[in-house]
C-alpha atoms as a PDB file:
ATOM      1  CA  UNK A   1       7.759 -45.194 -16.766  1.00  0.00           C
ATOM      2  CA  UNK A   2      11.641 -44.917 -17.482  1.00  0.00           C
ATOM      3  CA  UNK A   3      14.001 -42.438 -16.564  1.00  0.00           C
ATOM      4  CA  UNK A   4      17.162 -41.223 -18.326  1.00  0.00           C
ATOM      5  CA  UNK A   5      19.803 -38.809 -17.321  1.00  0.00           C
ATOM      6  CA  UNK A   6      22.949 -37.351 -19.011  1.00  0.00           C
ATOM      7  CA  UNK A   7      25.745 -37.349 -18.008  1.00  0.00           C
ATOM      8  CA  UNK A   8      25.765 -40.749 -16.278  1.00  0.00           C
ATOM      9  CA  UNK A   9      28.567 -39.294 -13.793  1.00  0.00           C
ATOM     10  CA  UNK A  10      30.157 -35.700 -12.919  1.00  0.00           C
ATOM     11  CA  UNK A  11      33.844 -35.280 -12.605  1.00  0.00           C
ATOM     12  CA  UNK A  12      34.965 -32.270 -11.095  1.00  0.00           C
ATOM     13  CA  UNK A  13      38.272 -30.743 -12.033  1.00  0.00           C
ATOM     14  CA  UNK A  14      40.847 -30.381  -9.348  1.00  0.00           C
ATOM     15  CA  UNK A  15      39.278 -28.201  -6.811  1.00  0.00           C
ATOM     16  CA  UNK A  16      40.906 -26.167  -4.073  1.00  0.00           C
ATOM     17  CA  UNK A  17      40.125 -27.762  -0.392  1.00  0.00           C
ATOM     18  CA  UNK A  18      37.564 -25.600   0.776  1.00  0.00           C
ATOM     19  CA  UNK A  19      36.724 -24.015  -2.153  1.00  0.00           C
ATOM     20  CA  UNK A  20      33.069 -24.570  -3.959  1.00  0.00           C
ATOM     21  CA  UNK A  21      33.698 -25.130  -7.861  1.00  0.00           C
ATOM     22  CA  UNK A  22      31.023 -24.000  -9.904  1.00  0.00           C
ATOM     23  CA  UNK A  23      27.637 -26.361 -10.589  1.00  0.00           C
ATOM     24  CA  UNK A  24      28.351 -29.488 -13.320  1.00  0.00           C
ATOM     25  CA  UNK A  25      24.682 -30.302 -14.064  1.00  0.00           C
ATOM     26  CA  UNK A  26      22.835 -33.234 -14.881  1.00  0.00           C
ATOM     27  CA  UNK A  27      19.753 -33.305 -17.042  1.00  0.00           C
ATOM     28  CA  UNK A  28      16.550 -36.363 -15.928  1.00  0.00           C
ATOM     29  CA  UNK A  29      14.657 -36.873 -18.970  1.00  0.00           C
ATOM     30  CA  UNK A  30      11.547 -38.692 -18.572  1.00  0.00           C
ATOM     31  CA  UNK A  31      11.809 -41.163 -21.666  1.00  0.00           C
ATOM     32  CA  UNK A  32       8.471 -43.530 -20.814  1.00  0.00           C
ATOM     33  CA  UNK A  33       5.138 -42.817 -21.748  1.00  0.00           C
ATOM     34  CA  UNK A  34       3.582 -41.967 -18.263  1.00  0.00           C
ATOM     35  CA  UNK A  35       4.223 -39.159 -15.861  1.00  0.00           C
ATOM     36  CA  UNK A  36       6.995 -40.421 -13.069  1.00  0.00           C
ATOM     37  CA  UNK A  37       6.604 -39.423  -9.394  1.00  0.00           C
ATOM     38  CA  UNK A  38      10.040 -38.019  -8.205  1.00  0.00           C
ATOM     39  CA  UNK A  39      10.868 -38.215  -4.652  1.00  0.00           C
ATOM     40  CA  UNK A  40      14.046 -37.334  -2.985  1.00  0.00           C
ATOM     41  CA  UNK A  41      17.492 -36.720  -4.166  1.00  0.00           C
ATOM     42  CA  UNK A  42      19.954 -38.832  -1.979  1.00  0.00           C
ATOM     43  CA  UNK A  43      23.875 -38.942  -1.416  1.00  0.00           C
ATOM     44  CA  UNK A  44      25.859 -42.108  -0.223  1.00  0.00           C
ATOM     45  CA  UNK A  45      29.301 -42.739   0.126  1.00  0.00           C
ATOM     46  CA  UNK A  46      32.310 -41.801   2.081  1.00  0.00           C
ATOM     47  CA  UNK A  47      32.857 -38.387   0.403  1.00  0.00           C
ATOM     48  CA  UNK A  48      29.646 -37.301   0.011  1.00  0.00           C
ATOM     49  CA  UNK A  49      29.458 -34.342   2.548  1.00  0.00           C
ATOM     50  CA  UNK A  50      31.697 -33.558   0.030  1.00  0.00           C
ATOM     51  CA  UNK A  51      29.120 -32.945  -2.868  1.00  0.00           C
ATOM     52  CA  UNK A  52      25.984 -30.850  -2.612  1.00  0.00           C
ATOM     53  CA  UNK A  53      22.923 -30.680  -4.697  1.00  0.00           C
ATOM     54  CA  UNK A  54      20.468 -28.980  -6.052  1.00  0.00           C
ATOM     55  CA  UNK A  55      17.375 -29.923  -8.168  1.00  0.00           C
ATOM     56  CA  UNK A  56      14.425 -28.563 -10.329  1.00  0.00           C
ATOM     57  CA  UNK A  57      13.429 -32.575  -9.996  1.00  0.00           C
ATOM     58  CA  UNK A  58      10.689 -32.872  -7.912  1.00  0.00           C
ATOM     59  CA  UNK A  59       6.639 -33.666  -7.808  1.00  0.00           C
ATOM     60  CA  UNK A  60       5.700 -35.304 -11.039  1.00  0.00           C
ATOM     61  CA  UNK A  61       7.611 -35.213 -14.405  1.00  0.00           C
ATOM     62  CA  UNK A  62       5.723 -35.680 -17.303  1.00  0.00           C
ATOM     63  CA  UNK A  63       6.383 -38.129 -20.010  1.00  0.00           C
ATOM     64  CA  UNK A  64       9.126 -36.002 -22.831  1.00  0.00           C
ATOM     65  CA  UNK A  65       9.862 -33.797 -19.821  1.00  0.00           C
ATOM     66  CA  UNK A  66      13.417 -32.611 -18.295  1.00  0.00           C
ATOM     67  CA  UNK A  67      14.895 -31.424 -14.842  1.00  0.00           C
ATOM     68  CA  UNK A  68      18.164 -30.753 -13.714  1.00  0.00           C
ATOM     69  CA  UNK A  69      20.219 -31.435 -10.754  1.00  0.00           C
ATOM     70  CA  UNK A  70      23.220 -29.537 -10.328  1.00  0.00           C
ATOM     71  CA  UNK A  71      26.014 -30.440  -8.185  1.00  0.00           C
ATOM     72  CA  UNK A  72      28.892 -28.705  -6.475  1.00  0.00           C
ATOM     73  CA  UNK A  73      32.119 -29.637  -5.165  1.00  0.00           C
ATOM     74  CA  UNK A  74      33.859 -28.340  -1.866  1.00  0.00           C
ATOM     75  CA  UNK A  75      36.765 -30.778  -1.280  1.00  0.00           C
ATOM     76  CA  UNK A  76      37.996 -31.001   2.141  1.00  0.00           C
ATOM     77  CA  UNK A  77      40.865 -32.744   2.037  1.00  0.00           C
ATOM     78  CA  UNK A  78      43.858 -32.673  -0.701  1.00  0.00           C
ATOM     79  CA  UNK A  79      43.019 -36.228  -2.471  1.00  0.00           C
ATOM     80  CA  UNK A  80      40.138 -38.025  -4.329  1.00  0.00           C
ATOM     81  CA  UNK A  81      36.312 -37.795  -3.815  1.00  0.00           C
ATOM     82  CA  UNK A  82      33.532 -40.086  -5.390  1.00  0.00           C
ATOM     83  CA  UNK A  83      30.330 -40.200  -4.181  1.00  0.00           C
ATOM     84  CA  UNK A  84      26.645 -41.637  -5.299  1.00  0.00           C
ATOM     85  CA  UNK A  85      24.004 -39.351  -5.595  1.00  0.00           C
ATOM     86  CA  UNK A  86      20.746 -41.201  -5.949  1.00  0.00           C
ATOM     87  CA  UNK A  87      16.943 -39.886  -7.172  1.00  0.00           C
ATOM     88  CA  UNK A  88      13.745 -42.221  -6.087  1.00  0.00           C
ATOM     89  CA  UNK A  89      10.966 -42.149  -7.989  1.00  0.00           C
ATOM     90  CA  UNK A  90       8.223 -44.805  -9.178  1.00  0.00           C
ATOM     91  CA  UNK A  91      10.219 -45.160 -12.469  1.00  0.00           C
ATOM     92  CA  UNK A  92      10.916 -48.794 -13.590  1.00  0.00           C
ATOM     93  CA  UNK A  93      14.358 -48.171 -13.521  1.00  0.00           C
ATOM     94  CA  UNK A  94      14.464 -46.218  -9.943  1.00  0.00           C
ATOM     95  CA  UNK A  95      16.626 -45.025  -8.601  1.00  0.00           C
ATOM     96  CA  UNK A  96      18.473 -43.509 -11.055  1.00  0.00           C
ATOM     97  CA  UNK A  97      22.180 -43.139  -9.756  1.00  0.00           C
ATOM     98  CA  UNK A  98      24.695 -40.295 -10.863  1.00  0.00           C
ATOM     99  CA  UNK A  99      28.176 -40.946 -10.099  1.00  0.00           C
ATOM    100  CA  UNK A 100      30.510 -38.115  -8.591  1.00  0.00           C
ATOM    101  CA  UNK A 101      33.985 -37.899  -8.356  1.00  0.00           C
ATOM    102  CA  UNK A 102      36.596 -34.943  -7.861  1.00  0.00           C
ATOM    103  CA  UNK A 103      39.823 -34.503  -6.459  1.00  0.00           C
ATOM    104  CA  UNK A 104      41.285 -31.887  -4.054  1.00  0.00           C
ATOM    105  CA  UNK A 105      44.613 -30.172  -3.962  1.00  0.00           C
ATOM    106  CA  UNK A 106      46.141 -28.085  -1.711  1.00  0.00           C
ATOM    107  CA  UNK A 107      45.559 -24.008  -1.886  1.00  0.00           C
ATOM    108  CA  UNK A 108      48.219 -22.639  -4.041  1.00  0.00           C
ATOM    109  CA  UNK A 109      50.712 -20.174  -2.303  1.00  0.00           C
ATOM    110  CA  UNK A 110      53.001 -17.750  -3.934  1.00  0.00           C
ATOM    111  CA  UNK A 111      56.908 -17.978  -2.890  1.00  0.00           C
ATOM    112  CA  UNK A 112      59.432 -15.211  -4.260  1.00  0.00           C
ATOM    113  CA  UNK A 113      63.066 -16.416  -4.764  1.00  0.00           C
ATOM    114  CA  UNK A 114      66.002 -13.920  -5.178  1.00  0.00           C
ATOM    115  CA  UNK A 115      69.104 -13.890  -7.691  1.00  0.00           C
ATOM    116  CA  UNK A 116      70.960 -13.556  -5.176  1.00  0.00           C
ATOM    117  CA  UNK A 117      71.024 -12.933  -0.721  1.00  0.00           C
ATOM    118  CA  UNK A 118      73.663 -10.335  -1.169  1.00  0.00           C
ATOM    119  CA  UNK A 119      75.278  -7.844  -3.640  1.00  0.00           C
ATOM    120  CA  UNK A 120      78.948  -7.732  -3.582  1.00  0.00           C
ATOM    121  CA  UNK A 121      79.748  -4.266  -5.108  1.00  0.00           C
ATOM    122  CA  UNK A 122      83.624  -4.259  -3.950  1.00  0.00           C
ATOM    123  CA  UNK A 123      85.809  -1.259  -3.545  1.00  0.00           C
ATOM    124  CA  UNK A 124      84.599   1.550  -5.255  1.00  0.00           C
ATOM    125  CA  UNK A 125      85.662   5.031  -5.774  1.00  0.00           C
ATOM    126  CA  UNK A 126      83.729   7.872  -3.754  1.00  0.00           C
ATOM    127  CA  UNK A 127      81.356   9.451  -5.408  1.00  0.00           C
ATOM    128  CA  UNK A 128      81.017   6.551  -8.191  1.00  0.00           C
ATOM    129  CA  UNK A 129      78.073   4.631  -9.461  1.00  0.00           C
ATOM    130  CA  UNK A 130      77.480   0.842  -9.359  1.00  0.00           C
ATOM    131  CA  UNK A 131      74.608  -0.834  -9.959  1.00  0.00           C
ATOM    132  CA  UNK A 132      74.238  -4.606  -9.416  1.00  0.00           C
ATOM    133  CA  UNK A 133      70.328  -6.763 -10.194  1.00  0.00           C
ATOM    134  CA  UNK A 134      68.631  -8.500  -8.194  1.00  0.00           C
ATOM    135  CA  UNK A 135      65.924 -10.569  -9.807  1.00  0.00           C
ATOM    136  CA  UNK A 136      62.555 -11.548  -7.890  1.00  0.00           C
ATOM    137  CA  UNK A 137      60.548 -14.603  -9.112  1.00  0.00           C
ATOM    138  CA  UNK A 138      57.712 -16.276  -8.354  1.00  0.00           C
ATOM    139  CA  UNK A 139      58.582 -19.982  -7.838  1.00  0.00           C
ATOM    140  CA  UNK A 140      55.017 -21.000  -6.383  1.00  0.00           C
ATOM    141  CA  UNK A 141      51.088 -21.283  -8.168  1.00  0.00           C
ATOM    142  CA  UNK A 142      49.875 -18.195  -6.931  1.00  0.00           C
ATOM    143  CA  UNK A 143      49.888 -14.197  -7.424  1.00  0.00           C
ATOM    144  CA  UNK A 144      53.189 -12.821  -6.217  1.00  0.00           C
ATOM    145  CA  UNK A 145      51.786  -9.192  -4.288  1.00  0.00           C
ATOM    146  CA  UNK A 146      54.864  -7.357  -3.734  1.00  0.00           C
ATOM    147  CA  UNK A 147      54.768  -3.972  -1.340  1.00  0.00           C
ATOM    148  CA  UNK A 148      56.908  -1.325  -0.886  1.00  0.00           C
ATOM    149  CA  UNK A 149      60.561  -2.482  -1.206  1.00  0.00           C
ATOM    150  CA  UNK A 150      63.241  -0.917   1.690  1.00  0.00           C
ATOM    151  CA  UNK A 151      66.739  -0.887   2.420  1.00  0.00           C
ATOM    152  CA  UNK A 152      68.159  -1.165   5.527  1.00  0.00           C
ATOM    153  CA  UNK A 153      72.084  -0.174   6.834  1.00  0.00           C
ATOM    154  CA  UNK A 154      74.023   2.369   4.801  1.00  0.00           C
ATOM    155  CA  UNK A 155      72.164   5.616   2.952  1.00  0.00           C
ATOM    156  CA  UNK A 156      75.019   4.648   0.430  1.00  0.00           C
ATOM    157  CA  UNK A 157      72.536   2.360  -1.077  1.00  0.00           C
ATOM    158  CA  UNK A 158      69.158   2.823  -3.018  1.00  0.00           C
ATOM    159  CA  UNK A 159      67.067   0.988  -5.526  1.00  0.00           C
ATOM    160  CA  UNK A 160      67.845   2.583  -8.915  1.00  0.00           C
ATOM    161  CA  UNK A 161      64.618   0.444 -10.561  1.00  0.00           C
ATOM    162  CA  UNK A 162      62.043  -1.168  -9.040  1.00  0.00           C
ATOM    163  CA  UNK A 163      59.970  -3.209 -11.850  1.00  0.00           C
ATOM    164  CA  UNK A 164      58.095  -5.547  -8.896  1.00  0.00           C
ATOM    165  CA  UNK A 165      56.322  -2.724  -6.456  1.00  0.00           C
ATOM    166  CA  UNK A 166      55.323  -0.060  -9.165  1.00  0.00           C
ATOM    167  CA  UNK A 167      57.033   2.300  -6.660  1.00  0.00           C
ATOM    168  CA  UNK A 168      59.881   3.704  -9.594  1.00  0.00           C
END
């Protein structure tokens, strides 16, 4: 009675805290040449609560046979997981161990920077036409979402074109 599985270990991609990533899957392959009794699928470690699990592996599995355990990762903290996650059975080898590690970073945010905090258009002629930019980028990880942009003070101003709303 001898149990494989493949991959030996599961390491998640950076994950954001609080966010489940999608299932990394192991398959158990039951190499021997009797059926194994499977029992229960445990986690140890510090980070575990970190990892959950779930499993076509249970009752008996019969000699050439597969099931899968797939695992998910919800970090809750910004920094490196690892885990054990351990399956009893009456193979010779029990229990088979699966390693888990992942790492958690912090949610991205979006931050818009300006070319500028003011426009200087100096003395003009009334009536005239001057038209200074002002750039907006998006300096952070995230989606920039930019609403309806206003002016405030003098109706001697207005936003010839506005490439960031979708307003003009």
């Amino acid at each position: 009675r001898l149990l494989s599985h493949a991959p030996s270990g599961l390491t998640f991609g950076p994950q954001t805290v609080g966010v489940p990533s999608g299932p990394l899957v192991v398959v158990v392959t039951n190499t021997g040449t009797a059926a194994v009794s499977l029992g229960a699928l445990t986690p140890s470690g510090a980070d575990a609560a970190q990892f959950s699990a779930a499993t076509t592996c249970a009752g008996t599995l019969a000699p050439g046979a597969t099931c899968t355990i797939s695992v998910v990762y919800t970090p809750s903290t910004a920094a490196p997981a690892s885990a054990m996650l351990s399956l009893a059975s009456d193979a010779s080898n029990a229990p088979g161990t699966i390693a888990l590690g992942g790492t958690g970073r912090a949610a991205l945010v979006a931050t818009a920077s300006l070319s500028a905090t003011s426009l200087d258009f100096g003395a003009r002629t009334v009536g005239s036409t001057t038209t200074l930019p002002l750039v907006v980028t998006n300096t952070g990880g995230a989606a920039l979402a930019i609403g309806t942009l206003a002016l405030s003070g003098s109706a001697d101003f207005s936003v010839v074109t506005d490439s960031c709303s979708g307003a003009n």
